[in-house]
N, C-alpha and C. Protein backbone atom coordinates (compact mmCIF):
# COMPACT_ATOMS: atom_id res chain seq x y z
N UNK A 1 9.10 0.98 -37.82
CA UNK A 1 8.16 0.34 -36.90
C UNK A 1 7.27 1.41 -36.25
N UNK A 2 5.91 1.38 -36.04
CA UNK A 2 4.98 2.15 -35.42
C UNK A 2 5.14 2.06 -34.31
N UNK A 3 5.05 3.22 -33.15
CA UNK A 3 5.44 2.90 -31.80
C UNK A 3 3.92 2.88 -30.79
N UNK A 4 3.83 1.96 -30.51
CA UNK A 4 3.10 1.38 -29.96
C UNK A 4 2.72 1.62 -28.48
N UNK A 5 2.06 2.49 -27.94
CA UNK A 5 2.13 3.04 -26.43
C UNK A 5 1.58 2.27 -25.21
N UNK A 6 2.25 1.91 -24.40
CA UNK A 6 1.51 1.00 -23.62
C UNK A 6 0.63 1.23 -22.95
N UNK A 7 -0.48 0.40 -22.50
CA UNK A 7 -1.81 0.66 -22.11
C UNK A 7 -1.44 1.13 -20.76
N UNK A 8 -2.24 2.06 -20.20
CA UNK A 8 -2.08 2.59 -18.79
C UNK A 8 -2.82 1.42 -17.73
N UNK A 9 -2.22 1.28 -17.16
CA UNK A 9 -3.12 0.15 -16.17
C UNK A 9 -4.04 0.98 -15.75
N UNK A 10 -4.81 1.97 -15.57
CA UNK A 10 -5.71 2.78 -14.99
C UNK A 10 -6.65 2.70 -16.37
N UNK A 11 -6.72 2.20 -17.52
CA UNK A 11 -7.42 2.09 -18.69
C UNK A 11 -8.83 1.28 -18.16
N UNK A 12 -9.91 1.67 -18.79
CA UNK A 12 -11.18 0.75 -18.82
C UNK A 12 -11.02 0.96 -17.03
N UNK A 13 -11.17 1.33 -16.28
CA UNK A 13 -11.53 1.59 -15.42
C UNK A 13 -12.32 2.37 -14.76
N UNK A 14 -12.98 3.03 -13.66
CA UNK A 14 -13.83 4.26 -13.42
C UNK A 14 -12.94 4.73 -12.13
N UNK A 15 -12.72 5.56 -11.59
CA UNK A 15 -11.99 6.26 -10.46
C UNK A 15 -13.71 6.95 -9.65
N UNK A 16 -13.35 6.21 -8.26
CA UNK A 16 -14.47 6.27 -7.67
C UNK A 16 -13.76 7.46 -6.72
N UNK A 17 -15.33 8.31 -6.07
CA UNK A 17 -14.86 9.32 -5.08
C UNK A 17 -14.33 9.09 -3.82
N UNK A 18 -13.54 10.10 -3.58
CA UNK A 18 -12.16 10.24 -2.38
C UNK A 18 -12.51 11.32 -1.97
N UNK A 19 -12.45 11.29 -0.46
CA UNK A 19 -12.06 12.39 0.10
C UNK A 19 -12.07 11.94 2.06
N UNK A 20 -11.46 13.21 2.22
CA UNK A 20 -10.92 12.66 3.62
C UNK A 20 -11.63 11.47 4.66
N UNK A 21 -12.99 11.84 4.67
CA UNK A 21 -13.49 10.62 5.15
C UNK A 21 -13.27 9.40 4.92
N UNK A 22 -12.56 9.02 3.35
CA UNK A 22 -12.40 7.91 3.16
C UNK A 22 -11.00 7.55 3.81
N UNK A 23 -10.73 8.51 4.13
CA UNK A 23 -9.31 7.74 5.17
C UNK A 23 -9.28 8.01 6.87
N UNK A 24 -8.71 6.67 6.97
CA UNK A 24 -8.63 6.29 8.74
C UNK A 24 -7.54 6.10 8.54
N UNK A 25 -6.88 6.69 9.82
CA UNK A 25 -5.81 6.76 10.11
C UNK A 25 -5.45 5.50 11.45
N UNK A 26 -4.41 4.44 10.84
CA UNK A 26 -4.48 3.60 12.25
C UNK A 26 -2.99 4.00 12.60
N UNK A 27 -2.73 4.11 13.88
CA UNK A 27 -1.17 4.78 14.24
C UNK A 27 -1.07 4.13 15.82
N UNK A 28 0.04 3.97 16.49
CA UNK A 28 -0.27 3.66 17.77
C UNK A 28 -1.14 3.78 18.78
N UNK A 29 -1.50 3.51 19.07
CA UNK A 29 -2.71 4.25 20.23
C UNK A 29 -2.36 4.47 21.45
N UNK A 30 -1.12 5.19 21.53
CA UNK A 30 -0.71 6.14 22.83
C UNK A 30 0.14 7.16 22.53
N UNK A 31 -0.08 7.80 20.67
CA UNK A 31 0.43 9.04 20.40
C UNK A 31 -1.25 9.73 19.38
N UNK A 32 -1.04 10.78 19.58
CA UNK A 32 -1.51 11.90 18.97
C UNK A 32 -1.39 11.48 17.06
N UNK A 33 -2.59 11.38 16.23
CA UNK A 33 -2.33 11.47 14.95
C UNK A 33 -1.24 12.06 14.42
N UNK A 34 -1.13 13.74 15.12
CA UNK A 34 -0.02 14.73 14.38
C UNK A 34 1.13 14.21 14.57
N UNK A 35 1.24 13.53 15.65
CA UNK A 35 2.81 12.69 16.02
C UNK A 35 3.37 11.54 14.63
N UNK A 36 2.30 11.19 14.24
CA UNK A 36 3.04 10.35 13.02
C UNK A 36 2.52 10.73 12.04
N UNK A 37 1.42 11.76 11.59
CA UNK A 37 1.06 11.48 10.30
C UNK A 37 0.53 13.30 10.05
N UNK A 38 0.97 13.25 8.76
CA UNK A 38 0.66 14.61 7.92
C UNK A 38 0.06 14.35 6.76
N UNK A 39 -0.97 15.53 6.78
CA UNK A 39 -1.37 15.19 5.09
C UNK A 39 -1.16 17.16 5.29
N UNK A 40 -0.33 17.62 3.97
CA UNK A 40 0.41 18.68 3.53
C UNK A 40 0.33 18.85 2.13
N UNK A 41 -0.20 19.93 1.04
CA UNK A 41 0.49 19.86 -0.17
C UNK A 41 0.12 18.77 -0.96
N UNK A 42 -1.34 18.06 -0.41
CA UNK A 42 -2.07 16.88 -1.06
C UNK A 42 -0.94 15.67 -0.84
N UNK A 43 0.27 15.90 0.15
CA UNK A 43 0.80 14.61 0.44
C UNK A 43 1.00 14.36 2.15
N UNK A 44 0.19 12.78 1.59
CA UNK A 44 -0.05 12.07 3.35
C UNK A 44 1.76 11.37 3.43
N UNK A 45 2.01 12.14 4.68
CA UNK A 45 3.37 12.10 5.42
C UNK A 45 3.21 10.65 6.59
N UNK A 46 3.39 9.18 6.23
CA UNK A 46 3.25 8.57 7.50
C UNK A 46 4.38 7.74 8.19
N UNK A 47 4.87 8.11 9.56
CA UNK A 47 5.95 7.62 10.03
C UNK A 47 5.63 6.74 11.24
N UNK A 48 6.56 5.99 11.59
CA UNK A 48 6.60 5.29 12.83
C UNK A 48 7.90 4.42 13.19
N UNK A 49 7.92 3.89 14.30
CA UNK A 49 9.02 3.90 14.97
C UNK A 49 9.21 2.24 15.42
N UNK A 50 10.07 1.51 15.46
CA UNK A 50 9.86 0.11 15.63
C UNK A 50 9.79 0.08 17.05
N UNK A 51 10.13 0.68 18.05
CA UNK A 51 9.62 0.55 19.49
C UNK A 51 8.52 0.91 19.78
N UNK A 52 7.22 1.25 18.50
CA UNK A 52 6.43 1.96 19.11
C UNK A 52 5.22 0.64 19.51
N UNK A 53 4.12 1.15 20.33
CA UNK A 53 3.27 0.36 20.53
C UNK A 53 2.27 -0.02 18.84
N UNK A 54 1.01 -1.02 19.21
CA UNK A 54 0.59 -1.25 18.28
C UNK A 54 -0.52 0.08 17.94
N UNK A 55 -1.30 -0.49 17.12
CA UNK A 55 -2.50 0.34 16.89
C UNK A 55 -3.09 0.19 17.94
N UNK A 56 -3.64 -0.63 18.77
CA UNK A 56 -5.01 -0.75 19.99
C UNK A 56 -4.14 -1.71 21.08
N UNK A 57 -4.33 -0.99 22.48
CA UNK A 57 -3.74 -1.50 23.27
C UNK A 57 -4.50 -3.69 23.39
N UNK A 58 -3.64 -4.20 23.83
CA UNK A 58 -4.14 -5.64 23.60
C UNK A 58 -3.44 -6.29 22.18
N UNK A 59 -3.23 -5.45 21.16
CA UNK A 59 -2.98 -6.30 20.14
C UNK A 59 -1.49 -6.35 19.86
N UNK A 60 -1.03 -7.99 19.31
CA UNK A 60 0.14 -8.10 19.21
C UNK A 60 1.08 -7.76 17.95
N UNK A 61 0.32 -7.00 17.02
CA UNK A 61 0.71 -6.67 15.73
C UNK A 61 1.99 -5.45 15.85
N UNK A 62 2.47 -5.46 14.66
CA UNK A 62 4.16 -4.67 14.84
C UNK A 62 3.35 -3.32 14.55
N UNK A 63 4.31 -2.34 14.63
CA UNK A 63 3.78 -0.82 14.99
C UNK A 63 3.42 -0.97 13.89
N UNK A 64 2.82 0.33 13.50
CA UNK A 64 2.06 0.53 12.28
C UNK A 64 1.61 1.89 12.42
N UNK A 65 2.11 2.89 10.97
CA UNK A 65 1.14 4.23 11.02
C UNK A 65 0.45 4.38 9.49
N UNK A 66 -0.61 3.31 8.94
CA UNK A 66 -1.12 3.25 8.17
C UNK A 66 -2.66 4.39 7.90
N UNK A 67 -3.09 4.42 6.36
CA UNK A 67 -4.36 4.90 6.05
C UNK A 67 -5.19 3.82 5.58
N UNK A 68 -6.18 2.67 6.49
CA UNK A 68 -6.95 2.53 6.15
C UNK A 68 -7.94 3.00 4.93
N UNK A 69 -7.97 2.62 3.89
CA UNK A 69 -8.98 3.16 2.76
C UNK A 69 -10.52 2.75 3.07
N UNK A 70 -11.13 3.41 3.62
CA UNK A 70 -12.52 2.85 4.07
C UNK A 70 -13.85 3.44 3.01
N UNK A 71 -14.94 2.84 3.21
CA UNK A 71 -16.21 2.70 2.50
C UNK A 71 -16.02 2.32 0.05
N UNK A 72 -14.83 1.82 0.61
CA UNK A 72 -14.99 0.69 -0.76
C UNK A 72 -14.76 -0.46 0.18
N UNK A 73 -14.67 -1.30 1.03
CA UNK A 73 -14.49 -2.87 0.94
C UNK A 73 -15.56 -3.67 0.12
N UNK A 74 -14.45 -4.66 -0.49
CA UNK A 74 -15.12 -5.66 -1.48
C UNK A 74 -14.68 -7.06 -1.45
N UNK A 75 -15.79 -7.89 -2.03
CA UNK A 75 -15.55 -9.14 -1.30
C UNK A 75 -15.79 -9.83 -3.13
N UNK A 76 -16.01 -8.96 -4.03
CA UNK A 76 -15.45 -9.41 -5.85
C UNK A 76 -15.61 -8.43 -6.15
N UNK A 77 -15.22 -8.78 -7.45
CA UNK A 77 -14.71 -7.18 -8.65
C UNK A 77 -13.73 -7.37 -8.95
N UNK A 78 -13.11 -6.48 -10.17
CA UNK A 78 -12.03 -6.01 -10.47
C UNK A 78 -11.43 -4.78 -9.70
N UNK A 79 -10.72 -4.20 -8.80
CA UNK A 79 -10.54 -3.51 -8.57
C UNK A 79 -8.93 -2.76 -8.71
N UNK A 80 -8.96 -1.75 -8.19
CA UNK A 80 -7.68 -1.26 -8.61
C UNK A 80 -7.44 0.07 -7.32
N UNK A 81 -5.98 0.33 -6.66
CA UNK A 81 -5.19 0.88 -6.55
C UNK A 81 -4.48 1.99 -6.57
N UNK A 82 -4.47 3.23 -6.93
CA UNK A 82 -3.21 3.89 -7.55
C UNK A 82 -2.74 4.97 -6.85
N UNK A 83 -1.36 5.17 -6.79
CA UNK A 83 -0.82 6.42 -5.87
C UNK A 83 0.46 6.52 -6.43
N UNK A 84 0.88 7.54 -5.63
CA UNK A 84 2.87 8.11 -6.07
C UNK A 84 3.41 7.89 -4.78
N UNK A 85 4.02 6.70 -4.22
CA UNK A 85 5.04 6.63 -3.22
C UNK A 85 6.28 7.70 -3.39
N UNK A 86 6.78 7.90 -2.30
CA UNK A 86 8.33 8.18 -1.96
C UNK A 86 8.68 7.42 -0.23
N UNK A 87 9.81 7.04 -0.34
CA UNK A 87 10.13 6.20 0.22
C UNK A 87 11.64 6.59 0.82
N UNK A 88 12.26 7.61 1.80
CA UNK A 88 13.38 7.92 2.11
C UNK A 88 13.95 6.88 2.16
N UNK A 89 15.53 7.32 2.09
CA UNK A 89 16.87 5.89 2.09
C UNK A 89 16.75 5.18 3.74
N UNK A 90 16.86 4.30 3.90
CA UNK A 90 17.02 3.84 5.73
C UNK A 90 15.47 3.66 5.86
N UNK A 91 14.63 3.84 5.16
CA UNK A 91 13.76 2.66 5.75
C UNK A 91 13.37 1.32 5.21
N UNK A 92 13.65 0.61 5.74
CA UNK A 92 13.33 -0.95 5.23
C UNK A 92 12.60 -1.78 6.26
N UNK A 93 12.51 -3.29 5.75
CA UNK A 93 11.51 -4.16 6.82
C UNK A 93 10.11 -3.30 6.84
N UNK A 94 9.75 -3.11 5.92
CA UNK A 94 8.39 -2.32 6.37
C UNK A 94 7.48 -2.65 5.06
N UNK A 95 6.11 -2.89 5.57
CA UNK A 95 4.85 -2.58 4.48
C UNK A 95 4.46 -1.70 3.97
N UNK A 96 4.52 -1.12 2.63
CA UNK A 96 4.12 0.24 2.74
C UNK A 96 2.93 0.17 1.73
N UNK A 97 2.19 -1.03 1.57
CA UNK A 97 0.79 -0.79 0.58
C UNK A 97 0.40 -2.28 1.11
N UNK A 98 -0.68 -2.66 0.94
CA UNK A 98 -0.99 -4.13 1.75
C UNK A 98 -2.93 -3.97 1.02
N UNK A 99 -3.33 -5.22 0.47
CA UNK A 99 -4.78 -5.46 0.06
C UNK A 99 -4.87 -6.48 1.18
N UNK A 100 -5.82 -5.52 2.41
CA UNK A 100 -6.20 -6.64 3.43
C UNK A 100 -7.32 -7.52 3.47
N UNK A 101 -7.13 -8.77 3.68
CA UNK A 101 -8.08 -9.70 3.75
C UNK A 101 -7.54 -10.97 2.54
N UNK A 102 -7.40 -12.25 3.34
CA UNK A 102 -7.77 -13.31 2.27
C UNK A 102 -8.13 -14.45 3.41
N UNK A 103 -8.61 -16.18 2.58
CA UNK A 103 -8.62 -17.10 3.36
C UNK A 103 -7.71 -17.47 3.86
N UNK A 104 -6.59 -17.45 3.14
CA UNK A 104 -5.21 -18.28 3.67
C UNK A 104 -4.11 -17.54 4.82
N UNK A 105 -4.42 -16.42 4.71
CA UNK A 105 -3.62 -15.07 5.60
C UNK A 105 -4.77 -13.94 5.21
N UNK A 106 -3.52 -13.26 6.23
CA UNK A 106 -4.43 -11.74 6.65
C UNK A 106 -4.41 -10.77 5.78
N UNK A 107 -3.82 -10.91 4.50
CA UNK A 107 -3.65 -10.00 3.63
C UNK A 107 -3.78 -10.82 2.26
N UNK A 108 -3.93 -10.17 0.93
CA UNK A 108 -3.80 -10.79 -0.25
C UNK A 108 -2.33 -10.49 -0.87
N UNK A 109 -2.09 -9.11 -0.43
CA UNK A 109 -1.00 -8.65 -1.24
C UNK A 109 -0.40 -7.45 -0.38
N UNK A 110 1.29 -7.67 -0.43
CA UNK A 110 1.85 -6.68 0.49
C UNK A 110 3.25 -6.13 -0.17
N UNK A 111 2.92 -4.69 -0.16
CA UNK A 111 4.01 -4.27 -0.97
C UNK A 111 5.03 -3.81 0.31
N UNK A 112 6.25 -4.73 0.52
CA UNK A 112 7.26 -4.03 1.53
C UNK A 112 8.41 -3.57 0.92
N UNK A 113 9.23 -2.95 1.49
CA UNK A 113 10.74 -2.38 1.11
C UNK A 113 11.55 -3.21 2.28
N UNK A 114 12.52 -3.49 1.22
CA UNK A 114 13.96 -3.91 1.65
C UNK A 114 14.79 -3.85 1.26
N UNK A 115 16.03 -2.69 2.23
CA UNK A 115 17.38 -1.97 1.53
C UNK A 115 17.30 -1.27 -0.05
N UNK A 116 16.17 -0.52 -0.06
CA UNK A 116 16.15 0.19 -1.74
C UNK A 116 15.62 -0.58 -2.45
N UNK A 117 14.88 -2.11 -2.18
CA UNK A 117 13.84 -2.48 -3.42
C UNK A 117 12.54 -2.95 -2.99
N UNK A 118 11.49 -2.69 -3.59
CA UNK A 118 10.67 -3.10 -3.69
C UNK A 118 9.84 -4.40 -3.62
N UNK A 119 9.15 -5.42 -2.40
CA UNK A 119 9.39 -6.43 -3.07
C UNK A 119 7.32 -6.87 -2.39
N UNK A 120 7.50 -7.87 -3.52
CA UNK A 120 5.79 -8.22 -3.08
C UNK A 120 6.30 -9.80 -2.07
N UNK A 121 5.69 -9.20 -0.60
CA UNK A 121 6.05 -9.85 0.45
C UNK A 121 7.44 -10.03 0.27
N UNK A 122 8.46 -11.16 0.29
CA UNK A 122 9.72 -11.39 0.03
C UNK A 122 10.27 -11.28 -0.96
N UNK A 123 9.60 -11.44 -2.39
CA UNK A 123 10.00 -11.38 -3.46
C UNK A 123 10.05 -10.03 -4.14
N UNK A 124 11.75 -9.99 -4.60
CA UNK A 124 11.71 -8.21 -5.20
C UNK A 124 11.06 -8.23 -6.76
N UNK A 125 10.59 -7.04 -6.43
CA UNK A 125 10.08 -6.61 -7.91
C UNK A 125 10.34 -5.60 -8.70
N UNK A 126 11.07 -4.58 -7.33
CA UNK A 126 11.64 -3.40 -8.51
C UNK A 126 12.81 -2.63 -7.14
N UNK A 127 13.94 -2.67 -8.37
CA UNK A 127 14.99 -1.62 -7.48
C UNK A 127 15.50 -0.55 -7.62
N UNK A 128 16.13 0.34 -6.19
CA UNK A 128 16.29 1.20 -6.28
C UNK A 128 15.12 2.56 -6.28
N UNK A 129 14.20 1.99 -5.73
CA UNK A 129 13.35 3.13 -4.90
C UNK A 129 13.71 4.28 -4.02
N UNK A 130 14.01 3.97 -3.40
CA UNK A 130 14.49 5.21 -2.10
C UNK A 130 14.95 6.51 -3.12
N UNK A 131 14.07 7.51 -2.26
CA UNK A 131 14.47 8.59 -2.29
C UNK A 131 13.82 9.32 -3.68
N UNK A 132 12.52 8.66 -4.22
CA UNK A 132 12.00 9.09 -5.77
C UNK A 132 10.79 8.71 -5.48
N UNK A 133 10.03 9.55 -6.33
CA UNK A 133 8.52 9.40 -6.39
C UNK A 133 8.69 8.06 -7.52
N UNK A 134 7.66 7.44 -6.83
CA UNK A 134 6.96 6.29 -8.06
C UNK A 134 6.05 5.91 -8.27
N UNK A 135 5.43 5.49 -9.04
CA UNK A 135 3.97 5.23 -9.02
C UNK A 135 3.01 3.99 -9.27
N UNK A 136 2.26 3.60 -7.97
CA UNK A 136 1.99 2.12 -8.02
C UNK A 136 0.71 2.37 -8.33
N UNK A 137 0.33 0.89 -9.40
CA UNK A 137 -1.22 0.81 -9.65
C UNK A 137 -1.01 -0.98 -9.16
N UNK A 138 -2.12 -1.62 -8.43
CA UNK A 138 -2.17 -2.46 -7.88
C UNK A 138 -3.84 -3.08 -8.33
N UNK A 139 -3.44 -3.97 -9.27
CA UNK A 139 -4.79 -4.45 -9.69
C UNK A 139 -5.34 -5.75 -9.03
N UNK A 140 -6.88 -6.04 -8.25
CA UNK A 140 -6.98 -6.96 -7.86
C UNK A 140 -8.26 -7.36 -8.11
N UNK A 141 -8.18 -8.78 -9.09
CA UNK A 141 -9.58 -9.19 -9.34
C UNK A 141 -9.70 -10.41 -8.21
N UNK A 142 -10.72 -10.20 -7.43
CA UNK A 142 -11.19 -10.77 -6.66
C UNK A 142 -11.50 -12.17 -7.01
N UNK A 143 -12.52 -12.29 -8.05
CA UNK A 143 -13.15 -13.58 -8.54
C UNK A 143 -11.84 -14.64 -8.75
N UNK A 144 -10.98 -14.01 -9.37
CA UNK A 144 -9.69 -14.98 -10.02
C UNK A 144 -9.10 -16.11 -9.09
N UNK A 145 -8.88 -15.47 -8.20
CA UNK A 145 -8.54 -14.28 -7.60
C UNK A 145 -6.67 -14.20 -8.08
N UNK A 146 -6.99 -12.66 -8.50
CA UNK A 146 -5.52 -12.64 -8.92
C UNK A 146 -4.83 -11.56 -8.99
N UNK A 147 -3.58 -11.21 -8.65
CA UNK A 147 -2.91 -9.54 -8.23
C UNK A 147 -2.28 -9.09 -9.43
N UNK A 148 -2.31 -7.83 -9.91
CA UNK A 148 -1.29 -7.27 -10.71
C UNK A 148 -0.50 -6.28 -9.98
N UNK A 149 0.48 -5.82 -10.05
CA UNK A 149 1.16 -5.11 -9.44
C UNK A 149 2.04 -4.21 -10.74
N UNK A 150 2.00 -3.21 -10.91
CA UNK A 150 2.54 -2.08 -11.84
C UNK A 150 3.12 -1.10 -11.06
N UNK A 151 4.58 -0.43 -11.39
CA UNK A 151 4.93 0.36 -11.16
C UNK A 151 5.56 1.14 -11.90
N UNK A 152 5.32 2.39 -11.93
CA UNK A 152 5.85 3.56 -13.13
C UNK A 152 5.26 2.89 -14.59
N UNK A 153 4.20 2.58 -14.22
CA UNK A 153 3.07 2.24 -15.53
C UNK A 153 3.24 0.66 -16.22
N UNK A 154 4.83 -0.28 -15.42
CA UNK A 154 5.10 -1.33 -16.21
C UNK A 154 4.92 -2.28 -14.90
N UNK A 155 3.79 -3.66 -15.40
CA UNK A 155 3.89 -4.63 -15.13
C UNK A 155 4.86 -5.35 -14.25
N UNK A 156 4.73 -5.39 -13.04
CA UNK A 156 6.44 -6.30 -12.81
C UNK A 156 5.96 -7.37 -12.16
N UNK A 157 4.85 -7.90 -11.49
CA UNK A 157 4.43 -8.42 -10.75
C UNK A 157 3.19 -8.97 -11.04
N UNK A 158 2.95 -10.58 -10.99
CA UNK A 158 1.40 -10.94 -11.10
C UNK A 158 1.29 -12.11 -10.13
N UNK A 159 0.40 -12.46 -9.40
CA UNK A 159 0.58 -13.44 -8.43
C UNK A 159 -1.07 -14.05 -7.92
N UNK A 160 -1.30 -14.61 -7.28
CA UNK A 160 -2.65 -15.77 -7.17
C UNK A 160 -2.61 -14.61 -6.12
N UNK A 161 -4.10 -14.45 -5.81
CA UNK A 161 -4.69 -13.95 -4.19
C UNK A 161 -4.68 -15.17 -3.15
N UNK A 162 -5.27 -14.95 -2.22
CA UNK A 162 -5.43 -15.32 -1.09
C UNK A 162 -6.54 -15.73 -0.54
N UNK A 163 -7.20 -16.10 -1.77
CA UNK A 163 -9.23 -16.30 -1.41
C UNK A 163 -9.61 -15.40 -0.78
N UNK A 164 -11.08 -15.84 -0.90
CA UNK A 164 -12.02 -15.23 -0.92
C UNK A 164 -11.90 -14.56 0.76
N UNK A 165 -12.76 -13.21 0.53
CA UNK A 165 -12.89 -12.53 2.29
C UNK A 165 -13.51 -10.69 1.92
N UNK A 166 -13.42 -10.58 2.53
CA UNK A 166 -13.98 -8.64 2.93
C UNK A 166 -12.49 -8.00 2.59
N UNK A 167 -12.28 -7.42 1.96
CA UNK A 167 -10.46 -6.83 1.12
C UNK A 167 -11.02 -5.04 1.24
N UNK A 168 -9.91 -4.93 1.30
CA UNK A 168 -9.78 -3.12 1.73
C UNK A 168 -8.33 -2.95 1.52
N UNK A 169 -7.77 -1.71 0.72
CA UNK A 169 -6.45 -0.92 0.68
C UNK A 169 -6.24 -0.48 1.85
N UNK A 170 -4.26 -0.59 1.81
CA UNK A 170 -4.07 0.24 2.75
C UNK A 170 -2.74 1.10 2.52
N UNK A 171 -2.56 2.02 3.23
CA UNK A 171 -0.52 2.35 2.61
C UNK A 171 -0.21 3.56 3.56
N UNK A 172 0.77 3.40 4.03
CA UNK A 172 1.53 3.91 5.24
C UNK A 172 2.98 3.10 5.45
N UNK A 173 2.84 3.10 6.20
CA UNK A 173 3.82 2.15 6.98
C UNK A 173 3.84 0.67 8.30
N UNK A 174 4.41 -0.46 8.06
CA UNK A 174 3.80 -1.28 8.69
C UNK A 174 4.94 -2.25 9.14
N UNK A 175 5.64 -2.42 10.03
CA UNK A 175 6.89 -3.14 10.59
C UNK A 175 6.99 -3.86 10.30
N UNK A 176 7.90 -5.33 9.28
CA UNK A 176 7.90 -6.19 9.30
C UNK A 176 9.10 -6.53 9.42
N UNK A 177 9.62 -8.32 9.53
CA UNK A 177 10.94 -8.62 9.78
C UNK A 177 11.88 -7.55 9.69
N UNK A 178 12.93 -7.46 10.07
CA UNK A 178 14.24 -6.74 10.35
C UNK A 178 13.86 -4.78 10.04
N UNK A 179 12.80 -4.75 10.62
CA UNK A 179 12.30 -3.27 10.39
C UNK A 179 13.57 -2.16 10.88
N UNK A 180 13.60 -1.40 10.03
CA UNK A 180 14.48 0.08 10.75
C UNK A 180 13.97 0.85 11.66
N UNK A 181 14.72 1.20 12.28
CA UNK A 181 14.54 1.72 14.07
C UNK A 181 13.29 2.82 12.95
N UNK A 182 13.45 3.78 11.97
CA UNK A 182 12.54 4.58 12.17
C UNK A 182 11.74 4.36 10.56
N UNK A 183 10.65 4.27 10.21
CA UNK A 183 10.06 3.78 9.12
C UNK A 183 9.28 4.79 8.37
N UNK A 184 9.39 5.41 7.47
CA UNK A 184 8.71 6.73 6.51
C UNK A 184 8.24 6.16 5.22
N UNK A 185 7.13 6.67 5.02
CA UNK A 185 6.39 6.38 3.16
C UNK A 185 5.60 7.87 2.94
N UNK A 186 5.82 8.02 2.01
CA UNK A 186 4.65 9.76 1.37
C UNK A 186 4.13 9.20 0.67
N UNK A 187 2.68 9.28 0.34
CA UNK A 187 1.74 9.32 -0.86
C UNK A 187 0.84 10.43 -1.18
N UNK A 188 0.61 10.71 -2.50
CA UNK A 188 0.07 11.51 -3.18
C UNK A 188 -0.74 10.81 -4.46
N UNK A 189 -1.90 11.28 -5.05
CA UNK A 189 -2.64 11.21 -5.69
C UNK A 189 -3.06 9.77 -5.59
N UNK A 190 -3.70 9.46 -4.50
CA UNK A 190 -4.13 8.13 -4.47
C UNK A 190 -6.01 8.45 -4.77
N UNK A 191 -5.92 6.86 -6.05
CA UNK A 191 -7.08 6.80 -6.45
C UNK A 191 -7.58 5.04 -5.94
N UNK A 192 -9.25 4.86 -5.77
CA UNK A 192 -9.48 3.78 -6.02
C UNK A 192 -10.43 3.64 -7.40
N UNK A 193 -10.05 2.51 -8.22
CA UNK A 193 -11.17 2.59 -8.96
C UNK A 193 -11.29 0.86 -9.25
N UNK A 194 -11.97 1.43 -9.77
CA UNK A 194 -12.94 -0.40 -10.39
C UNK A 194 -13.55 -0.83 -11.91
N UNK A 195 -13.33 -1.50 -12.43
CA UNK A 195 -14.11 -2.09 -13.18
C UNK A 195 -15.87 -2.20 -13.36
């Protein structure tokens, strides 16, 4: 049998330019950036704490020490995703990649951890994360509207969006149900690209 190599989800795509400007940092807003977040060694370090405040005083959202991906938002296209998580053991209840914006909710697609797996919103998709680099490509055609979700180059995940709206990446860390007192994600080589 001929062995047959599987297509890279990053295929037929273009990788658009990055660089620091394209990231905002949203983190509590009554600590210091350096207090939760490092970028070291081309890897962004982002932590936070479930007692901590929100991003902007007034708002009722769970802590959060995310990177905004700014000057791609898109409202159609094919777009795409890609980075190398690591994910220490003991943190769970948390968002650690999220495509913000749809009609129906505030997000289209949310990659959280719970107890060592992976799961899109509640539903797991891959286990035994903690403590290893991995690598997510997160495909989202707008028009469909429809999500792919790939990790370590294989398919695990496909799901309907959330209609139509203004959509932007994000990936850090982001509190959700039964969050751990202290919440950590690393990324490295994050690309956006598009169709």
């Amino acid at each position: 049998m001929p062995h047959h190599a599987i297509a890279d989800p990053a295929d037929g795509f273009t990788s658009l330019s990055l660089d620091r400007s394209n990231f905002v940092i949203h983190k509590p807003y009554d600590v210091s950036e350096s207090e939760r977040y490092s970028f070291q060694n081309g890897i962004h370090k982002l932590w936070v704490y479930s007692a901590d405040k929100p991003f902007m005083s007034g708002s009722n959202t769970s802590p959060r020490t995310e990177v905004r991906v700014r000057g791609y938002d898109y409202t159609s296209g094919v777009w795409q995703f890609e980075g190398y998580a690591y994910v220490p053991s003991g943190t769970t209840g948390v968002s650690i990649m999220q495509i913000f914006g749809g009609a129906s909710a505030a997000t289209t697609m949310m990659l959280r951890v719970y107890n060592g797996a992976l799961s899109y919103y509640r539903t797991p998709i891959a286990q035994n994360i903690y403590d290893r680099w991995f690598r997510v490509n997160v495909i989202h055609d707008a028009g469909a509207p429809k999500v792919k979700v790939y990790i370590d180059g294989s398919l695990v995940h496909e799901a309907d969006g959330n209609g139509a709206s203004s959509h932007y990446f994000k990936f850090g860390v982001y509190a959700q149900d039964g969050a751990s007192d202290y919440m950590e994600s690393r990324w490295r080589g994050i690309k956006v690209l598009r169709k």
